[in-house]
Protein backbone atom coordinates (compact mmCIF):
# COMPACT_ATOMS: atom_id res chain seq x y z
CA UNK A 1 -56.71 -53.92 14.63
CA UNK A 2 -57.00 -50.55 16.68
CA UNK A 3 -54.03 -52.22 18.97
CA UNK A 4 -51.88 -52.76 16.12
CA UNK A 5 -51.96 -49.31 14.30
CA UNK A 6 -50.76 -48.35 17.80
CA UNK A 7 -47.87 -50.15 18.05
CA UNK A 8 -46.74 -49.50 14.38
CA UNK A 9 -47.49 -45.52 14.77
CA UNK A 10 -45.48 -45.69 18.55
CA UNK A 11 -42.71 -47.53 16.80
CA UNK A 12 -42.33 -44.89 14.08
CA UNK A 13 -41.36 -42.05 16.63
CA UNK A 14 -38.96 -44.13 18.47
CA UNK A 15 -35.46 -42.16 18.97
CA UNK A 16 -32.23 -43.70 17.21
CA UNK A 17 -30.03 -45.20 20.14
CA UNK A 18 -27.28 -45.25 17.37
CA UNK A 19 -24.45 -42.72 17.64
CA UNK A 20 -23.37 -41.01 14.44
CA UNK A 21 -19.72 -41.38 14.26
CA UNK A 22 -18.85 -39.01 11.06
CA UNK A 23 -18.90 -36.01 12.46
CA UNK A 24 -16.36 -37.30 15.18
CA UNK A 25 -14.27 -38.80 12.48
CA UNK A 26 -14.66 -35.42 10.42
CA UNK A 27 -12.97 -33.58 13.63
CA UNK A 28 -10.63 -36.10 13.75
CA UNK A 29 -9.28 -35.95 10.18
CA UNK A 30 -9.07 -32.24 10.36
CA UNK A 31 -6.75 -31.95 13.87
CA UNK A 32 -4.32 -34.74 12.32
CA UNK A 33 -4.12 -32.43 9.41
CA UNK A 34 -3.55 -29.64 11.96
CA UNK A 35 -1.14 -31.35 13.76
CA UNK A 36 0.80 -32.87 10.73
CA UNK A 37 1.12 -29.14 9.64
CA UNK A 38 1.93 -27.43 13.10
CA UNK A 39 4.47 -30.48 13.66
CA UNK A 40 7.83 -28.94 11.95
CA UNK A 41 6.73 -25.35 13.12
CA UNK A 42 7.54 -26.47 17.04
CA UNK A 43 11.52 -26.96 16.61
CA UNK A 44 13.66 -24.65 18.55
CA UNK A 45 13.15 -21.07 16.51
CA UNK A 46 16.02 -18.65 17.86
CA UNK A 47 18.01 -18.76 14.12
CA UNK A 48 21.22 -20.03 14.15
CA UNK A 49 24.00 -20.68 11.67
CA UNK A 50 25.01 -24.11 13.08
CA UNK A 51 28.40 -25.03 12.40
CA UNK A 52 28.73 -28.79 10.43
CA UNK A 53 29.70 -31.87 11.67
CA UNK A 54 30.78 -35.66 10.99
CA UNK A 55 29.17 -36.42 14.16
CA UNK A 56 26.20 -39.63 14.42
CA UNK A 57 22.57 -37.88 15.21
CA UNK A 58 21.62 -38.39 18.71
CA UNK A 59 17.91 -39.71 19.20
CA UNK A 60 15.77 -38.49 21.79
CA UNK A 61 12.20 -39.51 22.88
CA UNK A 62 11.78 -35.99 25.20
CA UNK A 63 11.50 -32.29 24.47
CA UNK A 64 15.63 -31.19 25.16
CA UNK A 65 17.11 -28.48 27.09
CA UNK A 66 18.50 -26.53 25.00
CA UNK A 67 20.66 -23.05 25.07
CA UNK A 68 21.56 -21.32 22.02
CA UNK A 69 23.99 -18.22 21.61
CA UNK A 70 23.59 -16.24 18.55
CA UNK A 71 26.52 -14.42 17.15
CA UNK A 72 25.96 -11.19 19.11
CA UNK A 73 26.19 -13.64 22.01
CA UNK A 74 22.27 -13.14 23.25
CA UNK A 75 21.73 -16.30 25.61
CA UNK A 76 18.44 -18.31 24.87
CA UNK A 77 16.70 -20.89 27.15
CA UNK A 78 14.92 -23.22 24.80
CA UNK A 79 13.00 -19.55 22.73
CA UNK A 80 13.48 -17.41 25.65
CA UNK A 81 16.62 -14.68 25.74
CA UNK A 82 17.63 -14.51 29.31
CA UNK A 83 20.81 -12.69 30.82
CA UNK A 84 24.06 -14.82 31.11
CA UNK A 85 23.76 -13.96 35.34
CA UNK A 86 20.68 -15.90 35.25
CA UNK A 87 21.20 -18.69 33.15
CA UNK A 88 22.50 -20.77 36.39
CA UNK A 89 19.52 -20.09 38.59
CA UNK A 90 17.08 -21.05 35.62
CA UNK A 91 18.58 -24.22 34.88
CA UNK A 92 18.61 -25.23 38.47
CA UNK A 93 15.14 -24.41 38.33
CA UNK A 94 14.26 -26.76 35.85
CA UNK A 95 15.59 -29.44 36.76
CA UNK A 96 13.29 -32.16 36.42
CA UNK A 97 14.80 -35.52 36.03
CA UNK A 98 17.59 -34.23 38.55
CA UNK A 99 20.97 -33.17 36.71
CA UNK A 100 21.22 -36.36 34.92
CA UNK A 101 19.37 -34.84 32.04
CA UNK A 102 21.47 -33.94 28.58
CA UNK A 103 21.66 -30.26 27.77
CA UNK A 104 21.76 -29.26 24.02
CA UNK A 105 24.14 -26.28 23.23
CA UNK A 106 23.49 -24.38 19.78
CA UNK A 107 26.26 -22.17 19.16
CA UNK A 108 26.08 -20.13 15.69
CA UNK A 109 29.46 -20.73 14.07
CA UNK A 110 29.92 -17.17 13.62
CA UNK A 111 29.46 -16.53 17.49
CA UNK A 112 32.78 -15.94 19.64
CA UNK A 113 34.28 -19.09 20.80
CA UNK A 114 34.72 -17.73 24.40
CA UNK A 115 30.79 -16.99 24.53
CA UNK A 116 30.39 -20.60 23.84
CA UNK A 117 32.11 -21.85 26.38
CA UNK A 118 31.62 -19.48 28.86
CA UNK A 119 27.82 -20.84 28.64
CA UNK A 120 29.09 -24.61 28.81
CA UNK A 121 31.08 -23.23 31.76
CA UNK A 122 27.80 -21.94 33.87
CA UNK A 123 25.86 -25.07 32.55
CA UNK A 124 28.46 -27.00 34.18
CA UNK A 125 28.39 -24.58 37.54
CA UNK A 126 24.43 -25.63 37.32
CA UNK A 127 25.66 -29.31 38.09
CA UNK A 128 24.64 -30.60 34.89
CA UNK A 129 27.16 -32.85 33.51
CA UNK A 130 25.88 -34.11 30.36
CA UNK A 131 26.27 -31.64 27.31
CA UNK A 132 25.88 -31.93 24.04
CA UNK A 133 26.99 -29.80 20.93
CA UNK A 134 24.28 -28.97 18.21
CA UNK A 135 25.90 -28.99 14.51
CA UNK A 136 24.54 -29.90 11.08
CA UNK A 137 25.12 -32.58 9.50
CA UNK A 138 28.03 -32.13 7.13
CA UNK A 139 27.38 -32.52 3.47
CA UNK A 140 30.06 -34.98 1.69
CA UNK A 141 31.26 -33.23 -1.57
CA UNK A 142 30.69 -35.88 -4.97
């Protein structure tokens, strides 16, 4: 009898080998929630008045290149204003996937045309040869 009360009082004290999963699912819940919010906050933020378009959406899997010029013709890599003299030496910096890789252009509407392509010029001088105009998509009057 001694032996037994033993065993039963040594098998009350054992430690849990069980791992509590809430807490990990709590932690969980609240990044997706984070994430879910934060998601449309990480588009391109220099503001521009796109022109419209009739154009199909392109789909793309990766994070773009993208250059915007504003309407006082300020040149931005991706959020970052950089001089029009260095816009050639940054994108041939960046180059990852070798000059294969599309280039976005964002031109507000009210910017000067010759701006515009003055930048599609030097993106060209970069080597890259695939560009692509940003617009909106054009609403259809009913």
């Amino acid at each position: 009898m001694r032996n037994s009360r033993r065993h039963r009082r040594h098998n009350r004290h054992r430690p849990i080998n069980e791992i509590n999963v809430t807490p990990f699912v709590d932690v969980m819940l609240v990044l997706l929630i984070i994430f879910m919010v934060a998601a449309p906050l990480l588009t391109v933020g220099v503001p521009i008045d796109l022109p419209e378009s009739q154009a199909n959406p392109l789909n793309s899997e990766t994070q773009p290149i993208t250059i915007s010029v504003n309407e006082e013709g300020q040149i931005y890599l991706q959020e970052t204003e950089i001089p029009m003299e260095e816009l050639v030496a940054k994108l041939g910096a960046i180059a990852r996937n070798g000059y294969d890789e599309r280039i976005y252009v964002r031109g507000d509407k009210a910017a000067a045309y010759g701006n515009v392509i003055q930048v599609m010029g030097l993106i060209s001088q970069a080597g890259y040869k695939r560009l692509a105009m940003v617009t909106l998509q054009e609403q259809t009057k009913q």
